[in-house]
N, C-alpha and C. Protein backbone atom coordinates (compact mmCIF):
# COMPACT_ATOMS: atom_id res chain seq x y z
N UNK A 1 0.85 -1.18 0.00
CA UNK A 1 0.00 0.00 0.00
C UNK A 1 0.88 1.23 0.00
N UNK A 2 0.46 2.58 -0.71
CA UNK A 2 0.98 3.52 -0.71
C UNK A 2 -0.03 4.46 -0.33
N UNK A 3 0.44 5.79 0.68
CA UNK A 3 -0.53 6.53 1.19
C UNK A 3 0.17 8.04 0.87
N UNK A 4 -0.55 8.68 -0.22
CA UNK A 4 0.20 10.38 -0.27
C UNK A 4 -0.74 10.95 1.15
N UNK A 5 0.06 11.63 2.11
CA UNK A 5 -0.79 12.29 3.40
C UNK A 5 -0.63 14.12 2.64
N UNK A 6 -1.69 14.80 2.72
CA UNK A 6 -1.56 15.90 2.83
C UNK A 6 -1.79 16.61 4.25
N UNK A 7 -1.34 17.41 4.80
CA UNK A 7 -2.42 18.01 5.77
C UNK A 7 -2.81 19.39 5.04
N UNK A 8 -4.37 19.82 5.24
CA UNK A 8 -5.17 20.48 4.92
C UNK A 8 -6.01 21.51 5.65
N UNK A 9 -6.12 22.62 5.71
CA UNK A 9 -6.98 23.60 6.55
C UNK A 9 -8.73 23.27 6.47
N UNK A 10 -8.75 23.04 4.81
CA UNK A 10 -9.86 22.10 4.89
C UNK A 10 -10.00 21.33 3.55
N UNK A 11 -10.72 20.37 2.73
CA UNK A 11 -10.37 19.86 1.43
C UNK A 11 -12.32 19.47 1.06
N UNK A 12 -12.63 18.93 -0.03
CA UNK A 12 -13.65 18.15 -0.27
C UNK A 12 -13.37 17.36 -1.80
N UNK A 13 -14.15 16.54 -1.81
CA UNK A 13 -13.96 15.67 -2.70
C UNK A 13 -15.63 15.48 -3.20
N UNK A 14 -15.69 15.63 -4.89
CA UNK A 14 -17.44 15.76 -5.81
C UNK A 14 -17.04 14.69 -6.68
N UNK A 15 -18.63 13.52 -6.44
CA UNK A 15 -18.23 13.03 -7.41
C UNK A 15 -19.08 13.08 -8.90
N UNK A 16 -19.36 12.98 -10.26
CA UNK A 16 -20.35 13.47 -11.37
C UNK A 16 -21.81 13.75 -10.90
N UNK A 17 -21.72 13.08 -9.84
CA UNK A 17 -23.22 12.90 -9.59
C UNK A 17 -23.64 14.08 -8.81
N UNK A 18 -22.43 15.05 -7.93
CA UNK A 18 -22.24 16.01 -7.23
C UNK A 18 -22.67 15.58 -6.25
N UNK A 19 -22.05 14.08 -5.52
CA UNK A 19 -22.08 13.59 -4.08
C UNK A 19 -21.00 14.65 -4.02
N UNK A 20 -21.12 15.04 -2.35
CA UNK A 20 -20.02 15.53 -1.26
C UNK A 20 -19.59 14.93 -0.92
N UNK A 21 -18.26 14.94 0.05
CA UNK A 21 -18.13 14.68 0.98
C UNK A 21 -16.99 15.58 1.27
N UNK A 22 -16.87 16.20 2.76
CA UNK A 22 -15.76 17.75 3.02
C UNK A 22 -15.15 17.20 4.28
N UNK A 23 -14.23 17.79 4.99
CA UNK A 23 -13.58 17.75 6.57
C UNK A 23 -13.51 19.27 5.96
N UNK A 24 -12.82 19.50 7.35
CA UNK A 24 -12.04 21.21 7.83
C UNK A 24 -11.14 20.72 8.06
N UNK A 25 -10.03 21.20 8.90
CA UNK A 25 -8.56 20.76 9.79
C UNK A 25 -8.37 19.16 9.37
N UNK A 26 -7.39 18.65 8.80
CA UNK A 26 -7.27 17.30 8.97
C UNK A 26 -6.14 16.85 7.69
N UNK A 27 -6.58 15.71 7.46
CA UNK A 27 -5.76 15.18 6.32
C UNK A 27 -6.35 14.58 5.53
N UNK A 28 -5.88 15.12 4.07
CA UNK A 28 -6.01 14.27 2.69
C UNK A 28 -5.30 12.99 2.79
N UNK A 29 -5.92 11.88 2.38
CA UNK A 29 -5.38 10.42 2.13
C UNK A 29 -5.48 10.38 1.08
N UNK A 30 -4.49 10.30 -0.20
CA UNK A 30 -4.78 9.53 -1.39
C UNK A 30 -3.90 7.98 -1.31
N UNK A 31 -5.21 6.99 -1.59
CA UNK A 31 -4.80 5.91 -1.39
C UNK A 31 -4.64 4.48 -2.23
N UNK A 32 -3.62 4.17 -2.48
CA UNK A 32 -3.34 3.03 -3.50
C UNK A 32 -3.12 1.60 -3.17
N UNK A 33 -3.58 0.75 -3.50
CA UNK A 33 -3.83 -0.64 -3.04
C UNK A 33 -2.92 -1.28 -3.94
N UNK A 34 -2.01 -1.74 -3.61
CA UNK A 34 -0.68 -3.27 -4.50
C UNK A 34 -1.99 -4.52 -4.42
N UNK A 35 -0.87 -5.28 -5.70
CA UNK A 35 -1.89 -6.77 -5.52
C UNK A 35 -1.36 -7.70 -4.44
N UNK A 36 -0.39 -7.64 -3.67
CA UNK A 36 -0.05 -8.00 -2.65
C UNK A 36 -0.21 -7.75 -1.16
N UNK A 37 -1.26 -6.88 -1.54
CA UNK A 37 -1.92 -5.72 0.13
C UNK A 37 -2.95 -6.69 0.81
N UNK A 38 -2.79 -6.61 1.80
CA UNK A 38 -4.07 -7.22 2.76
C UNK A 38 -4.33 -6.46 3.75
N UNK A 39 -5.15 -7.10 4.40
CA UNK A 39 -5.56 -6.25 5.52
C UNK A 39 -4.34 -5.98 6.73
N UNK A 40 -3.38 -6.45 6.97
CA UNK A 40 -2.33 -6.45 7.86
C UNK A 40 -1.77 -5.02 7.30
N UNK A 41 -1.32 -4.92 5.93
CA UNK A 41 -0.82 -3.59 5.46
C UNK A 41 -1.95 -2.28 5.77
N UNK A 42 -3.20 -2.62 5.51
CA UNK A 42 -4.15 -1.62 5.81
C UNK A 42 -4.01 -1.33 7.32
N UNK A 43 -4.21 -2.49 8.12
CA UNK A 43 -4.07 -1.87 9.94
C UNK A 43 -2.74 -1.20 10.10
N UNK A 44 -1.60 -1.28 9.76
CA UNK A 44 -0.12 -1.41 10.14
C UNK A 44 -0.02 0.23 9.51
N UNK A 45 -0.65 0.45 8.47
CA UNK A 45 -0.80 2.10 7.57
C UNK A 45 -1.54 2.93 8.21
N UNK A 46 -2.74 2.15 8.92
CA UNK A 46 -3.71 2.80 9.44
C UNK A 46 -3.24 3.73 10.79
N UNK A 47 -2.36 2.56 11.65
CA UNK A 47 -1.66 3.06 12.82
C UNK A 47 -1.11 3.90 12.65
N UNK A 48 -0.18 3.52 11.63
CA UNK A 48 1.34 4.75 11.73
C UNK A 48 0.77 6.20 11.40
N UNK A 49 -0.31 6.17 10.50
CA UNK A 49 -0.97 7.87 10.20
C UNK A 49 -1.82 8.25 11.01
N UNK A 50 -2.01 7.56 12.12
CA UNK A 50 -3.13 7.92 13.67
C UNK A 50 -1.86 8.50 14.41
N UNK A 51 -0.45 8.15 14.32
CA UNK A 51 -0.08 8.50 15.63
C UNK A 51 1.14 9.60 15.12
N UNK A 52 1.33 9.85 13.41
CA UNK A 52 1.99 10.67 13.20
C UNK A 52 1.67 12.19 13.63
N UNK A 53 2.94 12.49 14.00
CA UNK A 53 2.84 13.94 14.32
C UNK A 53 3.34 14.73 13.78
N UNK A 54 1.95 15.59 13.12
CA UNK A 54 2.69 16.39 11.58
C UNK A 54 1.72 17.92 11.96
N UNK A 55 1.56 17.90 12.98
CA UNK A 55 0.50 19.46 13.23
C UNK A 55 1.06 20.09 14.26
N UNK A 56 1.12 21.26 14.31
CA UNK A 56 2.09 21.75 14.96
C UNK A 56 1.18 22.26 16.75
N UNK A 57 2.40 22.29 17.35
CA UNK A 57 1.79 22.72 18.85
C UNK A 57 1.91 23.89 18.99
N UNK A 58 1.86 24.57 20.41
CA UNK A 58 1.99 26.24 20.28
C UNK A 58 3.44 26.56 20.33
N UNK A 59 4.21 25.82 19.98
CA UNK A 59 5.78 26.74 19.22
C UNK A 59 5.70 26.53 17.59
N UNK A 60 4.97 25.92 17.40
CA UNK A 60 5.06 25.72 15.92
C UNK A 60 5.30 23.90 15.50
N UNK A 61 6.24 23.57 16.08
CA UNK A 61 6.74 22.62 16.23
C UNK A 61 5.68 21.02 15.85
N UNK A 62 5.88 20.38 14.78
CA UNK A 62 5.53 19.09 14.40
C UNK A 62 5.14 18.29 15.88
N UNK A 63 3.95 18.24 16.26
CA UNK A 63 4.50 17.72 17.71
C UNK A 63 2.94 17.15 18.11
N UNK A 64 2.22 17.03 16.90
CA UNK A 64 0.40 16.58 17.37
C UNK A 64 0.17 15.88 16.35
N UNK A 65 -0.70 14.76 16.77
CA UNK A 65 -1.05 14.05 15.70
C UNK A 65 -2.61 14.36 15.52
N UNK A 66 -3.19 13.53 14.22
CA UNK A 66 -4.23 14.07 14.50
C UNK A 66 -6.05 14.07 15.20
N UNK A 67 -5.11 13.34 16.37
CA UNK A 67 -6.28 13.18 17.63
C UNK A 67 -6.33 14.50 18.12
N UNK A 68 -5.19 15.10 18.35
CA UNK A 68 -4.44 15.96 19.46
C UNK A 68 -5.37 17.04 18.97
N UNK A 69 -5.59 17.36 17.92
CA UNK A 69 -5.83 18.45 17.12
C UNK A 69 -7.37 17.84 16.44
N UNK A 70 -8.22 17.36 16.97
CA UNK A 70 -9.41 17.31 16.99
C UNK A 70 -9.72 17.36 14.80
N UNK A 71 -8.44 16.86 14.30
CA UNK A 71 -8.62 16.79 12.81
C UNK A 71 -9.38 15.77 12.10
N UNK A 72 -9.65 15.45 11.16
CA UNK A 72 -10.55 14.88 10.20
C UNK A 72 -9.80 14.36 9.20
N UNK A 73 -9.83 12.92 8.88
CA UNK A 73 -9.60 12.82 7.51
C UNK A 73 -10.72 12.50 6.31
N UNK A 74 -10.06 12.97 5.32
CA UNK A 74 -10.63 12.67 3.90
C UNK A 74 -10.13 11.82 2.88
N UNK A 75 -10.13 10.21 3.24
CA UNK A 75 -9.49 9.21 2.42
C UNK A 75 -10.12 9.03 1.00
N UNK A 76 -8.91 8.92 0.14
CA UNK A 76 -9.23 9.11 -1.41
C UNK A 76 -8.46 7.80 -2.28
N UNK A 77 -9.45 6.81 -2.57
CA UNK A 77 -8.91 6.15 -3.47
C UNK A 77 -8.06 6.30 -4.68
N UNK A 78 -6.90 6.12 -5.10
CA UNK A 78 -6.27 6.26 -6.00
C UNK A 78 -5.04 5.31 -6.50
N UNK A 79 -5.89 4.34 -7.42
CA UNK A 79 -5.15 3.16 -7.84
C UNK A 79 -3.78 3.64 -8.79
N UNK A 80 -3.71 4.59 -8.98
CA UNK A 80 -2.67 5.78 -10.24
C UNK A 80 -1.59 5.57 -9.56
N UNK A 81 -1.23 5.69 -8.06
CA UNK A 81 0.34 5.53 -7.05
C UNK A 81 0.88 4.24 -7.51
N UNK A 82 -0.04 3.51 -7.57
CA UNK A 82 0.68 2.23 -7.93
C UNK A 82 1.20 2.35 -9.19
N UNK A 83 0.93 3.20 -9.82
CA UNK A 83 1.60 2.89 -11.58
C UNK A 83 3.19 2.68 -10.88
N UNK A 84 3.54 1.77 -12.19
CA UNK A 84 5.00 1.84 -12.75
C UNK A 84 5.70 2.77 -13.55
N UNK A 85 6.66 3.23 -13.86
CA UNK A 85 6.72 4.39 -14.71
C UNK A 85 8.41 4.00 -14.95
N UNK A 86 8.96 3.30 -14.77
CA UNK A 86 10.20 3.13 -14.63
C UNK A 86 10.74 2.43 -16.30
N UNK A 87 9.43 2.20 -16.65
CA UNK A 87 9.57 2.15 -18.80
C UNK A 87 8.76 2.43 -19.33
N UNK A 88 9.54 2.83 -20.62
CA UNK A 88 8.58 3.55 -21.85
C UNK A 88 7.82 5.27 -21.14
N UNK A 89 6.69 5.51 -21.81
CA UNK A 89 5.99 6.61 -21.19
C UNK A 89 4.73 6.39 -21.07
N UNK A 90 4.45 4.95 -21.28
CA UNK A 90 3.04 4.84 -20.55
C UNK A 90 2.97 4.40 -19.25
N UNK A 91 2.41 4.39 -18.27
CA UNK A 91 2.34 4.13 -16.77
C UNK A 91 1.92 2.99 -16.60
N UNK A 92 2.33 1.95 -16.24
CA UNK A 92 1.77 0.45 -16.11
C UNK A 92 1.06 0.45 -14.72
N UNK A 93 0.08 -0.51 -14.82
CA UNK A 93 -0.95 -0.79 -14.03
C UNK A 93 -0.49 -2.31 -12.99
N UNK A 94 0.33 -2.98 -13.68
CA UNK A 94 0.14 -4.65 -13.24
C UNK A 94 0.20 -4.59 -12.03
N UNK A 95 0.70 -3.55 -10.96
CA UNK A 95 0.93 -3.95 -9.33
C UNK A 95 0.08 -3.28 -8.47
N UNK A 96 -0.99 -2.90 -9.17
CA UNK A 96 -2.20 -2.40 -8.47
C UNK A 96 -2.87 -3.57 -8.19
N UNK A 97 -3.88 -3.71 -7.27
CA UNK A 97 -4.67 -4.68 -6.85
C UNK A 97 -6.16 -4.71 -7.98
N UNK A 98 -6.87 -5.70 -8.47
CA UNK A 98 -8.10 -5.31 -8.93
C UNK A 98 -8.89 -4.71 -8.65
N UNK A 99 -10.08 -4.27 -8.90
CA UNK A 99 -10.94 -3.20 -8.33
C UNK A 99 -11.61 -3.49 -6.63
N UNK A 100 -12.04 -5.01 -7.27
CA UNK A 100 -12.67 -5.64 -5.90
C UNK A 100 -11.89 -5.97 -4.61
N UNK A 101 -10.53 -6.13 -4.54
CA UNK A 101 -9.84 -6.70 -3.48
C UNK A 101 -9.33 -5.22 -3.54
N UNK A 102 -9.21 -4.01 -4.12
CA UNK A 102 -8.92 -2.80 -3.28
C UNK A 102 -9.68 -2.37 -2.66
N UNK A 103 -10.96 -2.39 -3.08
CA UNK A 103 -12.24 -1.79 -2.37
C UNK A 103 -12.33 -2.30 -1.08
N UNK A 104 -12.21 -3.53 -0.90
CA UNK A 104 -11.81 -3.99 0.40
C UNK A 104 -11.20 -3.40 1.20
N UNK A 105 -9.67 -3.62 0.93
CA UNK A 105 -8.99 -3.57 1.58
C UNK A 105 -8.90 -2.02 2.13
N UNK A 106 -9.10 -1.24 1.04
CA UNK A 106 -9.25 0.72 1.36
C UNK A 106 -10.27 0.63 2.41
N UNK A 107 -11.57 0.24 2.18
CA UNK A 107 -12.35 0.42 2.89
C UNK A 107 -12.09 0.01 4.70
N UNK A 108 -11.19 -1.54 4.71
CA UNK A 108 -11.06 -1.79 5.92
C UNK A 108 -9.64 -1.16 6.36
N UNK A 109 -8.88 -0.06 5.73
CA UNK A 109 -8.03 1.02 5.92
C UNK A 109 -8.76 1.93 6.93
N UNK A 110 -9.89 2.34 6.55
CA UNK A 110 -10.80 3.62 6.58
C UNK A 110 -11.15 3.27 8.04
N UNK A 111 -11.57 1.93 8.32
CA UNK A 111 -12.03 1.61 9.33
C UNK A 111 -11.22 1.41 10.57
N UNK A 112 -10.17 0.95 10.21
CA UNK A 112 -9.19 1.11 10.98
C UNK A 112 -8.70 2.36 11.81
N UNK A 113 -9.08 3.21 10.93
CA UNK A 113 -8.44 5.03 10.98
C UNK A 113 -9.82 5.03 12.23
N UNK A 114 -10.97 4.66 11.93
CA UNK A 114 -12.22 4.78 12.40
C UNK A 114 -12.25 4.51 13.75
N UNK A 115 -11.61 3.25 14.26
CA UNK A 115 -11.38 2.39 15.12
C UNK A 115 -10.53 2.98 16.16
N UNK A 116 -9.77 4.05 15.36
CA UNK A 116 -8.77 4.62 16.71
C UNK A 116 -9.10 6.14 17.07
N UNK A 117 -10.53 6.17 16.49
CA UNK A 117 -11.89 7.15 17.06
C UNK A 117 -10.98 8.52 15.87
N UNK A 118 -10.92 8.35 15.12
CA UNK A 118 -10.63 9.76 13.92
C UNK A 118 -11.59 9.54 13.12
N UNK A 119 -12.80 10.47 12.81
CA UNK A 119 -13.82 10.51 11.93
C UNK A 119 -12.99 11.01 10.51
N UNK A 120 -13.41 10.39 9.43
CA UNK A 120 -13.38 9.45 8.37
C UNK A 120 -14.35 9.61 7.35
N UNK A 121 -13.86 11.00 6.42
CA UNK A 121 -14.94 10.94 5.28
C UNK A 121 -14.10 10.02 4.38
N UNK A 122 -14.86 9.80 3.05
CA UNK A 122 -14.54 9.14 1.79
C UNK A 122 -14.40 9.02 0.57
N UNK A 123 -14.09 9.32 -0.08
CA UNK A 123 -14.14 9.79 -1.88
C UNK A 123 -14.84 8.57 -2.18
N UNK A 124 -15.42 8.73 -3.45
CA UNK A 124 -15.86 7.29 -4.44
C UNK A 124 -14.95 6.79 -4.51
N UNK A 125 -15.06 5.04 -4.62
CA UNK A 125 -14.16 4.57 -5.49
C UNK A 125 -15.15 3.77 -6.52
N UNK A 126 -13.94 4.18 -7.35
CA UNK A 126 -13.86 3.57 -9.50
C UNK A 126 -14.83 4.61 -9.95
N UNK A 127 -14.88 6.11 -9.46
CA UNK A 127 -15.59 6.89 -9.62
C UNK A 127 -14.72 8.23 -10.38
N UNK A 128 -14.72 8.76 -11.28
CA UNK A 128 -13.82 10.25 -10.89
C UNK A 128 -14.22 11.00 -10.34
N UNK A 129 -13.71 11.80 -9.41
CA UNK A 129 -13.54 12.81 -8.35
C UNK A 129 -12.59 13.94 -8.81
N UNK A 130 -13.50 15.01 -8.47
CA UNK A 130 -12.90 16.43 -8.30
C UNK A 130 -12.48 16.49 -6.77
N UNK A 131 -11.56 16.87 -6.78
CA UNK A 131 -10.57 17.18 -5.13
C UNK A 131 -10.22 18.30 -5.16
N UNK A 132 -10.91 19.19 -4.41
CA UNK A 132 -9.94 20.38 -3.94
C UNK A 132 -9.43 20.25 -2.30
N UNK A 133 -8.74 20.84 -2.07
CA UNK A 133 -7.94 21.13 -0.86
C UNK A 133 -7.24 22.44 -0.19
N UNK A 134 -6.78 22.61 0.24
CA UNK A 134 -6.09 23.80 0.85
C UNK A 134 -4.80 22.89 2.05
N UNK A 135 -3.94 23.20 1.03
CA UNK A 135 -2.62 22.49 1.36
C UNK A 135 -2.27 23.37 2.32
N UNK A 136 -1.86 23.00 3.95
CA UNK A 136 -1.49 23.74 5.08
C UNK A 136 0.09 23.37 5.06
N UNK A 137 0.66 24.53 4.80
CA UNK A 137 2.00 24.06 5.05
C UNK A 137 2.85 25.02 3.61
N UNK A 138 3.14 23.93 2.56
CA UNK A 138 2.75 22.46 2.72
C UNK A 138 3.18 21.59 3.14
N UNK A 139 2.29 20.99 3.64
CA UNK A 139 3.08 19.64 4.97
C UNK A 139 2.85 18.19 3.62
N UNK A 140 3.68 17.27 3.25
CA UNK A 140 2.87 15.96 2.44
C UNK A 140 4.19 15.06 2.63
N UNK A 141 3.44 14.02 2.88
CA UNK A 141 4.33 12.51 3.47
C UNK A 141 3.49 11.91 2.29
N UNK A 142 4.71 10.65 1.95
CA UNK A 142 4.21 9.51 1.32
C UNK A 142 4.93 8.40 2.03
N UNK A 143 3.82 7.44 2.70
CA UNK A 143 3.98 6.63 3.61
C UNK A 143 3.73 4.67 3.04
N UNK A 144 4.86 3.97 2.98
CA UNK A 144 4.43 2.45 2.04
C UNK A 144 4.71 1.45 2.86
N UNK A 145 3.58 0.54 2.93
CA UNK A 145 3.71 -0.64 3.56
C UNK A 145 3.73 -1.94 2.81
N UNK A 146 4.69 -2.69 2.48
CA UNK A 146 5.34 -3.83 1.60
C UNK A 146 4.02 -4.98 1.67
N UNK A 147 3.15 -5.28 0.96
CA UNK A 147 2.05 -6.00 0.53
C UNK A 147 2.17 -7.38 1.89
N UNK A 148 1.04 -8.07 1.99
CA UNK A 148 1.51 -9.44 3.40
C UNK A 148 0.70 -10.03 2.81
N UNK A 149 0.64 -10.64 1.61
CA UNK A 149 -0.10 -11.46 1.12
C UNK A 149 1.17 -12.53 0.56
């Protein structure tokens, strides 16, 4: 699994149909599923971005995660991280997961995030989405956990 983190002042994500879904304070997840991801990579991703501390305290200082700071995330499917790009100039697909075993597995990502009490909006997935955001910082981690399948 690969996770781009933004943190955000606030972001939303539309999908054709002009579903919502918004946070304020929190973090953008764009999220990519390998065909080797299971649920062990989803909990193990899930943790490490509950307890990172990327929001600052009253010196400024990286020093809150985002419990501390009463933030929100907005997880966003995005099977595109997984491309290959390392030949030719088209972007290969083969180490993305199929549609159905990502949907899974993102979803029991989400829940995980859920589980350690951080409310948890959601983009479509296999949908296109308009994303806007308001990049705070800019602060952006890209965070990968090696597939356990």
């Amino acid at each position: 699994m690969k996770v781009v983190i933004q943190r955000v002042t606030d972001a939303y994500v539309l999908s054709p149909e002009k579903e919502k879904e918004e946070i304020g304070k929190g973090l953008v997840l764009l999220v990519g599923v390998g065909k080797t991801d299971g649920s062990a990579a989803a909990r193990s991703l899930a943790e490490k971005i509950s307890k990172m501390r990327v929001f600052g305290d009253d010196k400024g200082k990286m020093n809150l995660d985002i419990s501390q700071v009463a933030g929100e995330i907005l997880s966003v499917p995005q099977f595109t991280l997984m491309a290959r790009t390392d030949k030719g100039n088209r972007p290969g697909f083969d180490e993305a997961a199929l549609p159905e075993k990502a949907e899974g597995i993102w979803r029991a990502f989400n829940e995980s995030l859920r589980n350690r009490g951080i409310a948890v909006k959601e983009g479509f997935f296999g949908k296109y989405m308009e994303i806007c955001l308001k990049n705070d910082g800019p602060v952006t981690f890209v965070v990968e956990e090696v597939g356990d399948e």
